[in-house]
PDB file of N, CA and C in Angstrom:
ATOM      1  N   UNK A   1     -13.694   0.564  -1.590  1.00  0.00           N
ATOM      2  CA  UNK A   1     -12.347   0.138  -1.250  1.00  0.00           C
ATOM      3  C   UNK A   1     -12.115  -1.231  -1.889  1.00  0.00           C
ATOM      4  N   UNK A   2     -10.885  -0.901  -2.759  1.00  0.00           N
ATOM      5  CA  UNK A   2     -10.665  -2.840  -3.107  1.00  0.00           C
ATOM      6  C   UNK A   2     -10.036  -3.752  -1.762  1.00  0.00           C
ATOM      7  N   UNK A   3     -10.185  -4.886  -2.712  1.00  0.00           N
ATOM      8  CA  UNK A   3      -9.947  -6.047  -1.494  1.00  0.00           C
ATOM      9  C   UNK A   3      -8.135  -5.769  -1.100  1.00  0.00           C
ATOM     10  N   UNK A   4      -7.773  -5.746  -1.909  1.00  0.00           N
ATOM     11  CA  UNK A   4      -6.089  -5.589  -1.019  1.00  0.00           C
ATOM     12  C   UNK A   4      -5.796  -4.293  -0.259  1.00  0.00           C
ATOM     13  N   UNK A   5      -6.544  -3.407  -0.487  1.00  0.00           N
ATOM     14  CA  UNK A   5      -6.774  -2.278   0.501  1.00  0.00           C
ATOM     15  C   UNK A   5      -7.207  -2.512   1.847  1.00  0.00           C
ATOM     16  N   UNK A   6      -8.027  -3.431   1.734  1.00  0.00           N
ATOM     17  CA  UNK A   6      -9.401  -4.134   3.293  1.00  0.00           C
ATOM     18  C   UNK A   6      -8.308  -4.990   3.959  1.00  0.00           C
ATOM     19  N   UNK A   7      -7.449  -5.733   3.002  1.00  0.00           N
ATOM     20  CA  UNK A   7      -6.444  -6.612   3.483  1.00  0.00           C
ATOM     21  C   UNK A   7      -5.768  -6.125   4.158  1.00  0.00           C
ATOM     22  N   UNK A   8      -4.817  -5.074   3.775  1.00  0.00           N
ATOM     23  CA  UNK A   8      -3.754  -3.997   4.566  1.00  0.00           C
ATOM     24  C   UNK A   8      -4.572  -3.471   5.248  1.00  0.00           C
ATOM     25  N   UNK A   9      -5.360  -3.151   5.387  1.00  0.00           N
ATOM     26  CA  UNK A   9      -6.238  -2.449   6.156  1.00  0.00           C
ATOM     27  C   UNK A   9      -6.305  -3.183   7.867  1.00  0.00           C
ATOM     28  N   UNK A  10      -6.996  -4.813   7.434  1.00  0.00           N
ATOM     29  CA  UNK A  10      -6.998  -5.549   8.251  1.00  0.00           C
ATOM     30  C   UNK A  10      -5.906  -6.067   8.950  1.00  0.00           C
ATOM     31  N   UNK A  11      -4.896  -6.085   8.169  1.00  0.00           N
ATOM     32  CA  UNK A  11      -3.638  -6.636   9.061  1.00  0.00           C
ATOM     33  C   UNK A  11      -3.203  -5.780   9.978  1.00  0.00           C
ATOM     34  N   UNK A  12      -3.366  -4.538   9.542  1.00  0.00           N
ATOM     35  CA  UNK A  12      -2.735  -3.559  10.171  1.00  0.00           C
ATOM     36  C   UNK A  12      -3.343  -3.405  11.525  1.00  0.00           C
ATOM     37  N   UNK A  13      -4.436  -3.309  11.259  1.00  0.00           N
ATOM     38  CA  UNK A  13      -5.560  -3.386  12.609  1.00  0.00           C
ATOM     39  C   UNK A  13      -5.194  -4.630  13.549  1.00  0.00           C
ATOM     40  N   UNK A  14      -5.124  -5.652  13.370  1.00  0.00           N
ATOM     41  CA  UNK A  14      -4.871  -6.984  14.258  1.00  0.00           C
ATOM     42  C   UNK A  14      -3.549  -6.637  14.954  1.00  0.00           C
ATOM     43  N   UNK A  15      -2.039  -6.142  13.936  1.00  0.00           N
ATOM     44  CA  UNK A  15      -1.101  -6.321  14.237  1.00  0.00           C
ATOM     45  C   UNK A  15      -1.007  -5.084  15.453  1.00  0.00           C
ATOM     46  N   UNK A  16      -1.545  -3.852  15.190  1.00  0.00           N
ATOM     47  CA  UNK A  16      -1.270  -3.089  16.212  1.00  0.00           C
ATOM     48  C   UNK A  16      -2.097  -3.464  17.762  1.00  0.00           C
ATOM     49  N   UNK A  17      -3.578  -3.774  17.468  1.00  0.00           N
ATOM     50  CA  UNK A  17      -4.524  -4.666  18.641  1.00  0.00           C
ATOM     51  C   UNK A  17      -3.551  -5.554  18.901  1.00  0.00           C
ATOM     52  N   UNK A  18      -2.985  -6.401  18.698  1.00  0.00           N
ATOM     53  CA  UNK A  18      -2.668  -7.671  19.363  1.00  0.00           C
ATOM     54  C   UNK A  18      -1.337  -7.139  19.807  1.00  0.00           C
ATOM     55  N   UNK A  19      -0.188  -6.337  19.231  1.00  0.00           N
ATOM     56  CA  UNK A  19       0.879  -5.585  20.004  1.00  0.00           C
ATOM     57  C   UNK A  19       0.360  -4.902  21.319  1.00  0.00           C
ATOM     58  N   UNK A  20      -0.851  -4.069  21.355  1.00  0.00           N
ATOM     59  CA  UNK A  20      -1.673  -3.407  22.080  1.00  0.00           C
ATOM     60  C   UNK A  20      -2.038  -4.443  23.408  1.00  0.00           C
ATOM     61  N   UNK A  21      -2.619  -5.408  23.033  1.00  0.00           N
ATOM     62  CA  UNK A  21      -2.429  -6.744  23.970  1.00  0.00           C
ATOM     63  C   UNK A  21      -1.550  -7.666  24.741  1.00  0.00           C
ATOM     64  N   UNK A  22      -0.186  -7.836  23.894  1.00  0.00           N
ATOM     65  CA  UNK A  22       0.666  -8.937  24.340  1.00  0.00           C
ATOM     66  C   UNK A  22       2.024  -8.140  24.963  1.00  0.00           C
ATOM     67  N   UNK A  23       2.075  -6.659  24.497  1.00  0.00           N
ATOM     68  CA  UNK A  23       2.987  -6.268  25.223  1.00  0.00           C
ATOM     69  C   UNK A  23       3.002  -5.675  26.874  1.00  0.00           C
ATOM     70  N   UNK A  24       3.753  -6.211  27.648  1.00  0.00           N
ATOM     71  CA  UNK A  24       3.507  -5.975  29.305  1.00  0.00           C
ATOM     72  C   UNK A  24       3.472  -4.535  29.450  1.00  0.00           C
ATOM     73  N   UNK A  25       3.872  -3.586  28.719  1.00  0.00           N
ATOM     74  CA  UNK A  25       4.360  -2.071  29.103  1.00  0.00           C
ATOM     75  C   UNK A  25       2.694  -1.428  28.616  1.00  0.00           C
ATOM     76  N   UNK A  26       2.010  -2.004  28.157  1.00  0.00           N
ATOM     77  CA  UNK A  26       0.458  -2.084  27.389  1.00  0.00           C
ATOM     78  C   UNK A  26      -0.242  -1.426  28.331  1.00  0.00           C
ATOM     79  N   UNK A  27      -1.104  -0.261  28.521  1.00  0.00           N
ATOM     80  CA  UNK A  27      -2.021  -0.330  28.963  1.00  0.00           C
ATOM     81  C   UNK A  27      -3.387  -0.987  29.284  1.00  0.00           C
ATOM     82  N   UNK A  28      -3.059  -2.238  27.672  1.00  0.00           N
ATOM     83  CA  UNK A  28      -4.029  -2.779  27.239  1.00  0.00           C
ATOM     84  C   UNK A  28      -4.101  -4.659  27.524  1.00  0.00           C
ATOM     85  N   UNK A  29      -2.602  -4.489  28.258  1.00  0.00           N
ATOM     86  CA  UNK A  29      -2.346  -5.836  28.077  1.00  0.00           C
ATOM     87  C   UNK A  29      -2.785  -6.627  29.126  1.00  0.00           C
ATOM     88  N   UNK A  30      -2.981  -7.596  28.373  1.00  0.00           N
ATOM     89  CA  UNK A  30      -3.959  -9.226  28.640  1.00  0.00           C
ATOM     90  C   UNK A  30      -2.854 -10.547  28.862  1.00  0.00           C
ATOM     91  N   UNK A  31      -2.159 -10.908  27.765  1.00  0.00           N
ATOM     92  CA  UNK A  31      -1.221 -11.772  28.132  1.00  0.00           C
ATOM     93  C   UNK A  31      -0.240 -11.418  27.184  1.00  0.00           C
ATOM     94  N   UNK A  32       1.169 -12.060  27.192  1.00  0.00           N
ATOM     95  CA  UNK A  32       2.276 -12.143  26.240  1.00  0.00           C
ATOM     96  C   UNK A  32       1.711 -13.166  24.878  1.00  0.00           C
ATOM     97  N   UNK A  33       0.967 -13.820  24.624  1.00  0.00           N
ATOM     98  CA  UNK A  33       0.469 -15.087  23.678  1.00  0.00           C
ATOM     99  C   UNK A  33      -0.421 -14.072  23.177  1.00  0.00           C
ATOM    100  N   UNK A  34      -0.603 -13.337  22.820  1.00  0.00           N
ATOM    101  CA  UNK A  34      -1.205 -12.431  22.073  1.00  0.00           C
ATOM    102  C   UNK A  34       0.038 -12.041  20.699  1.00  0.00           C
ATOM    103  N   UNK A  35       1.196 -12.270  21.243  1.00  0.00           N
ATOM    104  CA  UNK A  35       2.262 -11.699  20.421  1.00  0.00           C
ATOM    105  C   UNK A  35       2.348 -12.765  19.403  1.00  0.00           C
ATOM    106  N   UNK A  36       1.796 -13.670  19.738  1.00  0.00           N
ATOM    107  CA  UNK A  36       1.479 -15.590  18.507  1.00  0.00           C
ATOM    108  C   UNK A  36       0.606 -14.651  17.444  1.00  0.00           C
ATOM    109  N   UNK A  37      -0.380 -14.007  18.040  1.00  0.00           N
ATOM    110  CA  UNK A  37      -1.423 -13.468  17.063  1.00  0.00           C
ATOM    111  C   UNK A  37      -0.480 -12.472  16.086  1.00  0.00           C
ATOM    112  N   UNK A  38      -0.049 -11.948  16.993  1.00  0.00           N
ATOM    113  CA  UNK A  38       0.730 -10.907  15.498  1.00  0.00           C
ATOM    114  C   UNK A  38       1.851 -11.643  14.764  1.00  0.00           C
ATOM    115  N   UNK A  39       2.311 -12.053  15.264  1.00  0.00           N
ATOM    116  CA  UNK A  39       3.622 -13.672  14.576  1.00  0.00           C
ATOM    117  C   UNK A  39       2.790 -13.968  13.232  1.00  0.00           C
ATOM    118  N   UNK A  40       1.283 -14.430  13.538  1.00  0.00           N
ATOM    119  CA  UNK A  40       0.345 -15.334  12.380  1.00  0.00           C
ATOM    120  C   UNK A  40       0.367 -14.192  11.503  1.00  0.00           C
ATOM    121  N   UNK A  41      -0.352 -13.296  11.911  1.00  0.00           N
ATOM    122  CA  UNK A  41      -0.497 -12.322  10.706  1.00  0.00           C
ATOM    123  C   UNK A  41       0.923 -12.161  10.051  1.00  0.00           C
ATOM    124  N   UNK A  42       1.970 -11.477  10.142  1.00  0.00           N
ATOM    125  CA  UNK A  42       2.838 -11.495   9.920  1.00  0.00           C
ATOM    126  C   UNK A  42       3.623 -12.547   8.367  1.00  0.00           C
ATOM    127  N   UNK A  43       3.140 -13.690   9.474  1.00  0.00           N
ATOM    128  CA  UNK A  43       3.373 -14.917   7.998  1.00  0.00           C
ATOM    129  C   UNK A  43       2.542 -14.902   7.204  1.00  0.00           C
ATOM    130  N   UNK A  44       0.993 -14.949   7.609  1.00  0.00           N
ATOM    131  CA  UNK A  44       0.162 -14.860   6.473  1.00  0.00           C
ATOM    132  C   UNK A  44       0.139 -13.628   5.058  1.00  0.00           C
ATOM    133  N   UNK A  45       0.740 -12.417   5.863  1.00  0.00           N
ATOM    134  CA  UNK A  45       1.294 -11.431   5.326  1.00  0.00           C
ATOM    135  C   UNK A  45       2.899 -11.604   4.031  1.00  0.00           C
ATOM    136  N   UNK A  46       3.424 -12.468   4.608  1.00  0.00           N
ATOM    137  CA  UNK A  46       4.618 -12.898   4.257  1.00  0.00           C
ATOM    138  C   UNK A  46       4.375 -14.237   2.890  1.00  0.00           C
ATOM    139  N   UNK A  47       3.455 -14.881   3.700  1.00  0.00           N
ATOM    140  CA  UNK A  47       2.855 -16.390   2.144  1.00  0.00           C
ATOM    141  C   UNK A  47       1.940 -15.708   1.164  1.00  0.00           C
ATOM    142  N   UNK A  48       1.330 -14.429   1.626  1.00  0.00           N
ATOM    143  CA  UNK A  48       0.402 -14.084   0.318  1.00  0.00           C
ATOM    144  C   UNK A  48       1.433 -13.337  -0.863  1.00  0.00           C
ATOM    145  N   UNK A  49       2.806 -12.602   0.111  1.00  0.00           N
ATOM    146  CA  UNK A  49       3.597 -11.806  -0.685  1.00  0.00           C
ATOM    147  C   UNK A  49       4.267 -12.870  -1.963  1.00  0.00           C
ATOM    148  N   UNK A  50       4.587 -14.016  -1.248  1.00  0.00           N
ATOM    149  CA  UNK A  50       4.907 -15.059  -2.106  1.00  0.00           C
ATOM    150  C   UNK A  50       4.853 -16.375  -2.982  1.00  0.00           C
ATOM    151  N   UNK A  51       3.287 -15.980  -2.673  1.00  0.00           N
ATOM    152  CA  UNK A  51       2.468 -17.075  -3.559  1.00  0.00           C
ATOM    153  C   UNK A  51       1.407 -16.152  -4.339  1.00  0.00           C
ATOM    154  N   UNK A  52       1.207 -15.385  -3.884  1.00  0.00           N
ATOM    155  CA  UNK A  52      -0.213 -14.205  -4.567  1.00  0.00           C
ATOM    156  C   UNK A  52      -1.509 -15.532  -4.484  1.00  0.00           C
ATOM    157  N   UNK A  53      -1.516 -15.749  -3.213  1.00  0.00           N
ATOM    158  CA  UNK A  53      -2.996 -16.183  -2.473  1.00  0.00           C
ATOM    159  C   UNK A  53      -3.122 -15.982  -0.805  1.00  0.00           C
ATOM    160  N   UNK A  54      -4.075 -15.239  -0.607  1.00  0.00           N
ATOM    161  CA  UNK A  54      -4.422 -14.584   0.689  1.00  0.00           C
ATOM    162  C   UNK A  54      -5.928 -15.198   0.995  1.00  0.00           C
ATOM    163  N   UNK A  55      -5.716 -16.136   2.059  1.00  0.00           N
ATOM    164  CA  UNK A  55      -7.397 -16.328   2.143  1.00  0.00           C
ATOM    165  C   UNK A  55      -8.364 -15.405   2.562  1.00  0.00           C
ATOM    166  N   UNK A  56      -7.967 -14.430   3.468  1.00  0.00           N
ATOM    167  CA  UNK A  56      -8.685 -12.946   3.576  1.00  0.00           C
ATOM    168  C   UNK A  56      -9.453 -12.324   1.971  1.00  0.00           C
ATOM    169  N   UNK A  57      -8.677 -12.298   1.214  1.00  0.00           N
ATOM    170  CA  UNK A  57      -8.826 -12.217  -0.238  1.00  0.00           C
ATOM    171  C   UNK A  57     -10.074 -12.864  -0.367  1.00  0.00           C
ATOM    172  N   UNK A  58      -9.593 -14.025  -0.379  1.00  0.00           N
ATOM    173  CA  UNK A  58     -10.736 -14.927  -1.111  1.00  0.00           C
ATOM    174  C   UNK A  58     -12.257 -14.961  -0.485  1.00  0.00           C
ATOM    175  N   UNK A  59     -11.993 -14.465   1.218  1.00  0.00           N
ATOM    176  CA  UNK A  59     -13.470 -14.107   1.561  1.00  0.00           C
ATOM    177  C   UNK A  59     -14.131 -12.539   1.730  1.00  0.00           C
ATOM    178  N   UNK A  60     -13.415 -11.802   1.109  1.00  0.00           N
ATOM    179  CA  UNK A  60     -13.707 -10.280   0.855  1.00  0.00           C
ATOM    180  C   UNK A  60     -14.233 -10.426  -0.565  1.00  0.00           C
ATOM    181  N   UNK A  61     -13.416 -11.424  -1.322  1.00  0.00           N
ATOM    182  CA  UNK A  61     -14.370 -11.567  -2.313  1.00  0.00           C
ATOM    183  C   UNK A  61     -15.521 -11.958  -2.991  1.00  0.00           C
ATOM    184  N   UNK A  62     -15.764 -12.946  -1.994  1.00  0.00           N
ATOM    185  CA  UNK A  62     -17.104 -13.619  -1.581  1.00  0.00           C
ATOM    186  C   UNK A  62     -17.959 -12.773  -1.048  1.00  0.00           C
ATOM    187  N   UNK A  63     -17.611 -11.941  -0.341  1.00  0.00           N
ATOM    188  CA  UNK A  63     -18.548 -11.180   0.029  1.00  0.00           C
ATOM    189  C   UNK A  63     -18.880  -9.880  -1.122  1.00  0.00           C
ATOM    190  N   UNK A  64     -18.119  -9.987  -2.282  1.00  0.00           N
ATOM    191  CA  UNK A  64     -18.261  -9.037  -3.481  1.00  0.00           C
ATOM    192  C   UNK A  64     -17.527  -7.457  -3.345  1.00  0.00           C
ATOM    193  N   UNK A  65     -16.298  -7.458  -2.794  1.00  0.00           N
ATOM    194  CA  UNK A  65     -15.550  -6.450  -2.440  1.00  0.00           C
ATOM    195  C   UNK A  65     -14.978  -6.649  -3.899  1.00  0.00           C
ATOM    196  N   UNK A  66     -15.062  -5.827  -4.267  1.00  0.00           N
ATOM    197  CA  UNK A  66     -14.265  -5.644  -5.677  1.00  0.00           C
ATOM    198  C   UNK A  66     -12.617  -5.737  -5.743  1.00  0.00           C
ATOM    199  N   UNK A  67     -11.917  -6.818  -6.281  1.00  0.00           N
ATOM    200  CA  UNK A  67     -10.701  -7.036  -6.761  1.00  0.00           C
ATOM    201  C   UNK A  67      -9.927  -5.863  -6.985  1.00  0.00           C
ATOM    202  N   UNK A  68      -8.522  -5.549  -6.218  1.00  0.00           N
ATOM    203  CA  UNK A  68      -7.483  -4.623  -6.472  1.00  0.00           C
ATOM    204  C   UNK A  68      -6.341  -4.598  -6.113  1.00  0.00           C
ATOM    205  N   UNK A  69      -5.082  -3.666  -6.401  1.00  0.00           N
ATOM    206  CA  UNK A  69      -3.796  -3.941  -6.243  1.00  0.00           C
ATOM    207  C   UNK A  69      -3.331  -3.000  -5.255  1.00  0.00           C
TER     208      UNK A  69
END
């Protein structure tokens, strides 16, 4: 899997967990400040679209996940 695959991959995972968390109707839910967590992703999602730098990136690549689009 390339790294912008692991990326979407990962956001996707946080954003639905932390919806899964912060919403009251949740089976799962813990508090409303969980919904900060999906807010972050969201932007970080939003500054990589518009700068083309994702620090997720940069440590998938460190770890030698092979570069992709």
């Amino acid at each position: 899997m390339t790294s912008w695959r692991l990326v979407r991959l990962f956001a996707g995972t946080f954003i639905l967990l932390s919806l899964a968390l912060g919403i009251p109707g949740s089976p799962l839910f813990v508090s409303p400040w969980w919904l900060a967590f999906t807010a972050f992703v969201g932007l970080n999602l939003l500054q990589s679209a518009l700068t083309q730098w994702c620090p997720l990136e940069i440590i998938l690549r460190k770890l030698g996940v092979q570069k992709g689009c």
